[in-house]
Protein backbone atom coordinates (compact mmCIF):
# COMPACT_ATOMS: atom_id res chain seq x y z
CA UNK A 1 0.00 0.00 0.00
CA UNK A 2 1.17 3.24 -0.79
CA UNK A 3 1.68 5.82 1.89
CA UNK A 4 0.87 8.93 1.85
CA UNK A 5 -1.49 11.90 3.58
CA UNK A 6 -4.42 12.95 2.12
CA UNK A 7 -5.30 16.71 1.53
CA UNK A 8 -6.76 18.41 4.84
CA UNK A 9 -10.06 19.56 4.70
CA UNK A 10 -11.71 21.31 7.91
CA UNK A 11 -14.63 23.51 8.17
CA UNK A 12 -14.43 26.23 10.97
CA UNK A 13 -17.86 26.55 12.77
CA UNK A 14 -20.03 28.01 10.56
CA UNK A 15 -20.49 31.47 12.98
CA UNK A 16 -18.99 33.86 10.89
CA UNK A 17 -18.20 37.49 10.60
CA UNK A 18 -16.33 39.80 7.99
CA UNK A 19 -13.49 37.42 7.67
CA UNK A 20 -13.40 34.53 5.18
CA UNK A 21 -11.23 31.59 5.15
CA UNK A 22 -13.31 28.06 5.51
CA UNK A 23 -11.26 25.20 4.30
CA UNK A 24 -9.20 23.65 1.49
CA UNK A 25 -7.34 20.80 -0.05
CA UNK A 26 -4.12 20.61 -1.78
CA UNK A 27 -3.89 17.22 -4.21
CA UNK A 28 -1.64 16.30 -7.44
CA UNK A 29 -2.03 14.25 -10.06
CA UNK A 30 0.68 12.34 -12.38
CA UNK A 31 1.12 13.57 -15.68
CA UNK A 32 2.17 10.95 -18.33
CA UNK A 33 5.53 12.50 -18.85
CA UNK A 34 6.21 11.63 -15.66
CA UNK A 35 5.74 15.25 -13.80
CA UNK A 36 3.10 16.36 -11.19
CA UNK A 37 0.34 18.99 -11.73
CA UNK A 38 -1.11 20.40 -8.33
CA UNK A 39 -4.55 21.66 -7.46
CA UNK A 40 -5.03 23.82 -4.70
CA UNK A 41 -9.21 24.25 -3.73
CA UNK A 42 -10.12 26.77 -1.11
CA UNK A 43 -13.20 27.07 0.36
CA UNK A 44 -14.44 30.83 1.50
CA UNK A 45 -17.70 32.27 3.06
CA UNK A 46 -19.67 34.06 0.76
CA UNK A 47 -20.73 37.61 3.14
CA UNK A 48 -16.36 37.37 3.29
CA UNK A 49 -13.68 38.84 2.24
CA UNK A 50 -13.16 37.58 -1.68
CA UNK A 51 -10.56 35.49 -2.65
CA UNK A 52 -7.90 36.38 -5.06
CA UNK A 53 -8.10 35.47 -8.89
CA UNK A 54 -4.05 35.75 -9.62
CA UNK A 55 -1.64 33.30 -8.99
CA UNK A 56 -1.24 30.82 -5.43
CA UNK A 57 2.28 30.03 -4.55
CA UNK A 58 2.30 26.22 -2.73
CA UNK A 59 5.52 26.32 -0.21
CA UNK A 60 7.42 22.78 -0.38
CA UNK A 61 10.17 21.20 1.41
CA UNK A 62 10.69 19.55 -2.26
CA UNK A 63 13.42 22.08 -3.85
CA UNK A 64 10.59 22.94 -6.50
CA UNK A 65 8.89 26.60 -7.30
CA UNK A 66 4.97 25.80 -7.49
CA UNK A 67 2.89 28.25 -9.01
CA UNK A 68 -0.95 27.44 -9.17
CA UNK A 69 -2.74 29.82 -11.61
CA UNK A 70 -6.29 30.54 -11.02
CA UNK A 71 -8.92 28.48 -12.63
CA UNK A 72 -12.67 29.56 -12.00
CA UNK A 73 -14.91 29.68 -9.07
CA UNK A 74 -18.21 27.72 -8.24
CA UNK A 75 -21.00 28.49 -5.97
CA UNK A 76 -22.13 25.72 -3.06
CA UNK A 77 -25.30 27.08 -1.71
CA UNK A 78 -27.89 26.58 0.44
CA UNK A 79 -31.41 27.39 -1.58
CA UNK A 80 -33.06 24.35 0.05
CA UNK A 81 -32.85 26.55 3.39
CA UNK A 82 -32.76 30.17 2.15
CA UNK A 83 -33.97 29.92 -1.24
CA UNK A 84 -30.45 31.33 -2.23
CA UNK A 85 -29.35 30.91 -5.99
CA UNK A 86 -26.11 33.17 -5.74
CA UNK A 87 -23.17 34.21 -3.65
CA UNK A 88 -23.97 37.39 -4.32
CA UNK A 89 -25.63 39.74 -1.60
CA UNK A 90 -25.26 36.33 0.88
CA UNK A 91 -24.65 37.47 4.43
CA UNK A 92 -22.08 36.33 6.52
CA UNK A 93 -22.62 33.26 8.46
CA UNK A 94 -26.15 31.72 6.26
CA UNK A 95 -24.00 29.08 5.13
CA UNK A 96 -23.55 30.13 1.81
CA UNK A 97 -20.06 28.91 0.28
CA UNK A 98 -17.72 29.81 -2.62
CA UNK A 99 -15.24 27.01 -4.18
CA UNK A 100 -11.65 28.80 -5.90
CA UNK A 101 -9.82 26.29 -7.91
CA UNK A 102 -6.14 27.03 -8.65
CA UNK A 103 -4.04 24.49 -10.60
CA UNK A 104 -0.37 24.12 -11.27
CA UNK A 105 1.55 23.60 -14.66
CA UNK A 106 3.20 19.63 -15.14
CA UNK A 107 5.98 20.18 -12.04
CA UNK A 108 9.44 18.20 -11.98
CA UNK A 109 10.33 16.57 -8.64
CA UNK A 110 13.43 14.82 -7.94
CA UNK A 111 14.91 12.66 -5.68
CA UNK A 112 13.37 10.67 -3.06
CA UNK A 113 10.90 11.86 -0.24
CA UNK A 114 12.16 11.42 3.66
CA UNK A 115 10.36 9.40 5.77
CA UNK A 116 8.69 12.73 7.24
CA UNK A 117 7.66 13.50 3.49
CA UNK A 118 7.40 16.01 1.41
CA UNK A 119 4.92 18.86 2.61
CA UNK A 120 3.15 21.27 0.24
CA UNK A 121 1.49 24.19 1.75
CA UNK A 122 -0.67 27.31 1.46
CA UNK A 123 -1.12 29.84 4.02
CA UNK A 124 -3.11 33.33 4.49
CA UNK A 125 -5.09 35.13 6.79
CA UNK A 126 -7.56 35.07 8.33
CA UNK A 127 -9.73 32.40 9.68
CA UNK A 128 -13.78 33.72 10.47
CA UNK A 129 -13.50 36.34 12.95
CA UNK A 130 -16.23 34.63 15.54
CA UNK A 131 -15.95 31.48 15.43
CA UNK A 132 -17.02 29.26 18.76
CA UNK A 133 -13.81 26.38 18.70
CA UNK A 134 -10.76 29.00 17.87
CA UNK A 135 -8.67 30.05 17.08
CA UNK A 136 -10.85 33.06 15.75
CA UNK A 137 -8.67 35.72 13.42
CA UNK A 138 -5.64 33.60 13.44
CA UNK A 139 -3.64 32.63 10.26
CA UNK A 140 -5.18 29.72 7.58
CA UNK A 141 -2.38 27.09 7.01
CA UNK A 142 -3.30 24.06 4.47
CA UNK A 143 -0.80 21.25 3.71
CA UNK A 144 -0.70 17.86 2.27
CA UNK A 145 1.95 15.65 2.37
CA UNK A 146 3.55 13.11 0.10
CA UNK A 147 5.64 10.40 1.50
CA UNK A 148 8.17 7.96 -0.12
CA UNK A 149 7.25 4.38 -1.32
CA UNK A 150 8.71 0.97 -1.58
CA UNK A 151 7.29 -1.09 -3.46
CA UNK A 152 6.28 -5.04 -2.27
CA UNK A 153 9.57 -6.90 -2.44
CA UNK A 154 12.45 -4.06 -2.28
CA UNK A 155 14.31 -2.53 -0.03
CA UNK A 156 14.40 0.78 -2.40
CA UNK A 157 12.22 3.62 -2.57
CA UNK A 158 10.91 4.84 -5.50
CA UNK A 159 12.31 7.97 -6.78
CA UNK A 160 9.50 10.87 -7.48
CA UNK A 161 10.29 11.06 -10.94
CA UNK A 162 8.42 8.38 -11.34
CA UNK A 163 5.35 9.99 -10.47
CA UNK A 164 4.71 6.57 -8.83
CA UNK A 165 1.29 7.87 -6.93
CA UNK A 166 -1.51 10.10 -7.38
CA UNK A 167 -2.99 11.73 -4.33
CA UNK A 168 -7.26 11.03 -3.69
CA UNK A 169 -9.86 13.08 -4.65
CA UNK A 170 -12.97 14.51 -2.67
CA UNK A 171 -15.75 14.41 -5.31
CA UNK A 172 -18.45 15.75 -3.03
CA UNK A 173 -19.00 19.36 -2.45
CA UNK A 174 -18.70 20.30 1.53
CA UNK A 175 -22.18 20.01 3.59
CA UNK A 176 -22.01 23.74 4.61
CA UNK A 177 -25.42 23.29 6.77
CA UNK A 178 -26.74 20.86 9.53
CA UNK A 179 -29.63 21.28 11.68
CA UNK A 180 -29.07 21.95 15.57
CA UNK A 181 -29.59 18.86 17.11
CA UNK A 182 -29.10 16.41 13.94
CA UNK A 183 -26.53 13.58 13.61
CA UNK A 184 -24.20 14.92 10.91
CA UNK A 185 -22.51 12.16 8.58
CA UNK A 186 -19.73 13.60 6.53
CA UNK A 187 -19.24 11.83 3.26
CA UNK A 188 -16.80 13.44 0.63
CA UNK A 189 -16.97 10.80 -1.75
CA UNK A 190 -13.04 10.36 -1.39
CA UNK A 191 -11.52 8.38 -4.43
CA UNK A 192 -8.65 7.07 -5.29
CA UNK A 193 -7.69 6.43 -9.25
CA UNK A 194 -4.84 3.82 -7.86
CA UNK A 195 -6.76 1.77 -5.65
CA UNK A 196 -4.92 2.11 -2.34
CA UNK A 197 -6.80 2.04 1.15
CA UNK A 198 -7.62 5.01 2.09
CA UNK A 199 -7.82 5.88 5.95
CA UNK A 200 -9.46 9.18 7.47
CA UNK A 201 -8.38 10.93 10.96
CA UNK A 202 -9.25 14.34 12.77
CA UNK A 203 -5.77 16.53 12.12
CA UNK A 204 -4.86 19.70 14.59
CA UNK A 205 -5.59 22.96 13.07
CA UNK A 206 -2.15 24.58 12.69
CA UNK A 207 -1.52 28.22 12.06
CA UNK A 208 0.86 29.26 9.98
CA UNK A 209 3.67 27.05 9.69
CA UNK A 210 3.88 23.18 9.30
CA UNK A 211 4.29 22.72 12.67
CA UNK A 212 2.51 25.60 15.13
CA UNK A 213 -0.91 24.10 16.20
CA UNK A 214 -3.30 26.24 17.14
CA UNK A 215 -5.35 26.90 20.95
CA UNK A 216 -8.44 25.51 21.00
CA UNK A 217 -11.36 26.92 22.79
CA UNK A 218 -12.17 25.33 25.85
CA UNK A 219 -14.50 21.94 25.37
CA UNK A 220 -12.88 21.77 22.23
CA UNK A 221 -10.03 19.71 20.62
CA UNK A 222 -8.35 17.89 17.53
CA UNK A 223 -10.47 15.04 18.17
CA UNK A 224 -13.55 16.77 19.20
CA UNK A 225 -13.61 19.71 16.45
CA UNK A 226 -17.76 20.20 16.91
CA UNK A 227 -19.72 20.58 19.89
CA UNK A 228 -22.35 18.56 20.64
CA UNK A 229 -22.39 18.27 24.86
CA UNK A 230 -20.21 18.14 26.89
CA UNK A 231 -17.26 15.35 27.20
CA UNK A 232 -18.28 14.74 23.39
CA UNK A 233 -16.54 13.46 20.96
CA UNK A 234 -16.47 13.06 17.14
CA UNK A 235 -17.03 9.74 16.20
């Protein structure tokens, strides 16, 4: 089984205010000459601050320069609760949700991953303003990770040039609604064009840098992202 870690994807509690920043996910693909093309997705409020439309830099411990250019934007609404067809004129904090899709050209990588892996990474600010878990106002980091592989009988890793792995895929758009009180069952369709297993987990929020997590609010963790009593716990 290849090993690897799948893009992040976390929605902050959906009490916003004028800032914007939701959630994301970094993946790659393998070209068939052999070189990666990136695809950076982020996820904003639509009563926020707008995205950009230029170019997203990805930061990589991979000795590569990865430039994602801007690709379109798509609407995930809510009209079954507000009757909402558009982003535009949504308030903050109705749910309402806007999808920016940046991809990369075919990228060279060389070499072999370390066991930590290779990170790739987007940061910005700022995360919704009022937001119940933290941390509210505090920087957006995103980051995906590719790790080296050895194939079933060797002792050798493959080299990236091989472009031995493609990352998964969330085909389903985020749920940016649930009802008070509901059981919430989050299904992104993940899929995986090379078969592997594929194994989900809760991740820190982290601020900034690969490796600063961020301060939850109190009843609130890693593994217990939501609220639903107290002592609960995602399951």
């Amino acid at each position: 089984m290849k090993k690897y870690l799948a893009a992040l994807f976390l929605l902050t509690s959906i009490n916003l205010s004028a800032s914007h920043l939701l959630g994301g996910e970094i993946t790659w693909e393998c070209k068939s000459n052999g070189k990666y093309q990136f695809t950076l997705v982020l996820f904003r409020d639509c009563g926020g601050v707008a995205l950009p439309t230029t170019a997203q830099t990805l930061a990589n411990n991979a000795g590569v320069s990865i430039s994602c250019s801007y690709v379109n934007t798509e609407d995930v609404l809510t009209s079954c609760y507000l009757g909402t067809t558009s982003c535009s004129g949504s308030s903050a904090g109705q749910g309402n949700i806007q999808k920016y899709i940046y991809r990369s050209g075919d990228v060279q990588l060389s070499g072999t991953p370390p066991a930590t892996g290779w990170y790739f990474s987007w940061s910005d600010c700022c995360r919704p303003a009022i937001i119940s878990n933290g941390p509210a106002n505090a920087g957006y980091y995103l980051k995906s990770v590719m790790y080296p592989y050895t194939p079933p009988g060797s002792t050798t890793a493959l080299t990236a040039s091989s472009c031995y792995d493609n990352s998964p895929q969330f085909l389903d758009q985020p749920s940016p609604v649930s009802c008070s009180g509901d059981s919430v069952e989050h299904i992104q369709l993940s899929f995986d064009r090379d078969s592997d297993s594929l194994h989900f987990l809760f991740s820190p929020v982290l601020v900034n840098s690969p490796n600063t997590a961020a301060s939850y609010a109190t009843g609130y963790s890693a593994t217990s992202p939501t609220h639903s009593g107290t002592g609960s716990t995602a399951a």
